[in-house]
C-alpha atoms as a PDB file:
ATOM      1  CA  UNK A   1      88.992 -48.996  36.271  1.00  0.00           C
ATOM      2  CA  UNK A   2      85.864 -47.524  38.198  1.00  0.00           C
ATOM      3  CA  UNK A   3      85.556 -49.069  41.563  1.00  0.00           C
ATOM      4  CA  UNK A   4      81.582 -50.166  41.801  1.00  0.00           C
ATOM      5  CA  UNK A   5      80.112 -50.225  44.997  1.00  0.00           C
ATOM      6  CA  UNK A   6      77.797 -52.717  46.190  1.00  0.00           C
ATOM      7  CA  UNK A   7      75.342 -49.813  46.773  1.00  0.00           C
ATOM      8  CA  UNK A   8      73.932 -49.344  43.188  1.00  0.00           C
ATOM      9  CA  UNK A   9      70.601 -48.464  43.084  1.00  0.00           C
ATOM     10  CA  UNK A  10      68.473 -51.853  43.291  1.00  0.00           C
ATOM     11  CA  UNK A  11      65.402 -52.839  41.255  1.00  0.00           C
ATOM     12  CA  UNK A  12      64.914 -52.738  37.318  1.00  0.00           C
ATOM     13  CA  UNK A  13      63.269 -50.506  35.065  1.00  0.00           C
ATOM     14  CA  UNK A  14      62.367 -53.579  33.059  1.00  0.00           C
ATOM     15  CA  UNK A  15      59.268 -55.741  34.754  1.00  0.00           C
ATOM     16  CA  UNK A  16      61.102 -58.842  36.385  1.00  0.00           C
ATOM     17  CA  UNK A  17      59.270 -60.097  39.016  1.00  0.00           C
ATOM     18  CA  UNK A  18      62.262 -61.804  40.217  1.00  0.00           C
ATOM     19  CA  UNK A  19      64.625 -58.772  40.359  1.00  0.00           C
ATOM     20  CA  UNK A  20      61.943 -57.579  43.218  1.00  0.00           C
ATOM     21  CA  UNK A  21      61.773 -60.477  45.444  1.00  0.00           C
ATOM     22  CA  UNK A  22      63.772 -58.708  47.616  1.00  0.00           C
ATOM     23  CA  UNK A  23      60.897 -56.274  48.869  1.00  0.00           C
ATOM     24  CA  UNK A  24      58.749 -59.335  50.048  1.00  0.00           C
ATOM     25  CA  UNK A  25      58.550 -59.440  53.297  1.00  0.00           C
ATOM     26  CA  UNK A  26      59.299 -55.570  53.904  1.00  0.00           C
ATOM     27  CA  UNK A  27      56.752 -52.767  54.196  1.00  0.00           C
ATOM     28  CA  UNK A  28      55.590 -50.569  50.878  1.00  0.00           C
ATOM     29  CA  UNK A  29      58.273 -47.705  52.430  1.00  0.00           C
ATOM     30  CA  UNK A  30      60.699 -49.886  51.136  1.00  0.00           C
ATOM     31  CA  UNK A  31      60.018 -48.739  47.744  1.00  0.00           C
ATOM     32  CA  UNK A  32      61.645 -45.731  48.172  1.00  0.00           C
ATOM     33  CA  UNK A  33      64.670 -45.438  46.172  1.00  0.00           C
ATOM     34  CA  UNK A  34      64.633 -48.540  44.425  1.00  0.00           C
ATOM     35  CA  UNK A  35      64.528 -48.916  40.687  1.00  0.00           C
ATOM     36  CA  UNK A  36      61.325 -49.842  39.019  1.00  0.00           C
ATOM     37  CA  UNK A  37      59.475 -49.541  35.748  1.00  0.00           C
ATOM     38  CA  UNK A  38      57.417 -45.816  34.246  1.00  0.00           C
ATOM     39  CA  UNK A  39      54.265 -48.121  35.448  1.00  0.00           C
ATOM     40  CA  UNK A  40      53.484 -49.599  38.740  1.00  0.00           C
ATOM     41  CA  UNK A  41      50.801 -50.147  40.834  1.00  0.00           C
ATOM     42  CA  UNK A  42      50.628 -50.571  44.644  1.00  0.00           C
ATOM     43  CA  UNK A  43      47.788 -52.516  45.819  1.00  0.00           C
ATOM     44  CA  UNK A  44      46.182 -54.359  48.988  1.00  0.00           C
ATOM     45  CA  UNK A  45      45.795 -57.770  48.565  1.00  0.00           C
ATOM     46  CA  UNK A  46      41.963 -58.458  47.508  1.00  0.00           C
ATOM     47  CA  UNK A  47      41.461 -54.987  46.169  1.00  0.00           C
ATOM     48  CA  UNK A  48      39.687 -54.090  42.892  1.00  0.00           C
ATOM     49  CA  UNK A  49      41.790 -54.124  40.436  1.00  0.00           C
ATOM     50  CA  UNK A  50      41.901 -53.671  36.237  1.00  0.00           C
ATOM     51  CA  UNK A  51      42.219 -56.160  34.181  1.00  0.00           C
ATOM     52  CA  UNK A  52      44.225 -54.461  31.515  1.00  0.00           C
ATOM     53  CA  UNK A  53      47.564 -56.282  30.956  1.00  0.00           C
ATOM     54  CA  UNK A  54      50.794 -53.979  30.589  1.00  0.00           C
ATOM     55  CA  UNK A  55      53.986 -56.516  30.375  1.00  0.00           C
ATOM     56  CA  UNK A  56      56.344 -53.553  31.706  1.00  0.00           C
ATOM     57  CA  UNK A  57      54.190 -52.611  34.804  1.00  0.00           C
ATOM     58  CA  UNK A  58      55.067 -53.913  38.376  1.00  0.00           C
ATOM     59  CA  UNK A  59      52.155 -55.221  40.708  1.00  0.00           C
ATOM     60  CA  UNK A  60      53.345 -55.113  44.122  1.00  0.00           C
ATOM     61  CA  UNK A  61      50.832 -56.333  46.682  1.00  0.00           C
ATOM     62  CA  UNK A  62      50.482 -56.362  50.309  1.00  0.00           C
ATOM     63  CA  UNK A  63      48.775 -56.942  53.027  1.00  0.00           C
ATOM     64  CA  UNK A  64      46.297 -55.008  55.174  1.00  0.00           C
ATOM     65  CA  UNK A  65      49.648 -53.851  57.474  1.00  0.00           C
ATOM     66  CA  UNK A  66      51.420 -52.581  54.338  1.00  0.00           C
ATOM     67  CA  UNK A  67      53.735 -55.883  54.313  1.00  0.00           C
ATOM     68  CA  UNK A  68      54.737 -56.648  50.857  1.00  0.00           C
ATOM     69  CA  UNK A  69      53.502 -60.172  50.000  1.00  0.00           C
ATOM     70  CA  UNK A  70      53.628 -60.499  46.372  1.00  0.00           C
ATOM     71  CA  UNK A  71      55.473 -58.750  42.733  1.00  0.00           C
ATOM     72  CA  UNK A  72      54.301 -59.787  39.788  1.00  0.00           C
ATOM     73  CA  UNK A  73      54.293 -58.228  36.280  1.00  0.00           C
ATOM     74  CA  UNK A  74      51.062 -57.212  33.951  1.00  0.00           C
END
């Protein structure tokens, strides 16, 4: 009969993109401490990217301030 508090870590270790909707909006700083997958990639929006598909590895994108704009998974 644990008491859980609301401040469990956030994020998944499993690719969701909508488990990290939270970080749109919010600069790439935000990243630190939250839960997310072995692979991940943090990228400016319109940069060179692979084209290798990983279903487990988070994509998050943002903008040319360091804004967060998009998660996806691949």
């Amino acid at each position: 009969m644990g008491e859980e508090t609301e401040e469990m870590s956030k994020g998944s270790e499993i690719c969701d993109p909508a488990t990290f909707e939270f970080l749109i909006g919010k600069t790439t700083s935000a990243l630190e401490g939250v839960a997310v997958p072995e692979m991940m990639r943090v990228m400016q929006d319109g940069s060179p990217a692979t084209m290798d598909f990983h279903e487990n590895r988070l994509n998050v994108i943002h903008d040319a301030d360091g804004k967060i704009v998009r998660v996806t998974c691949g």
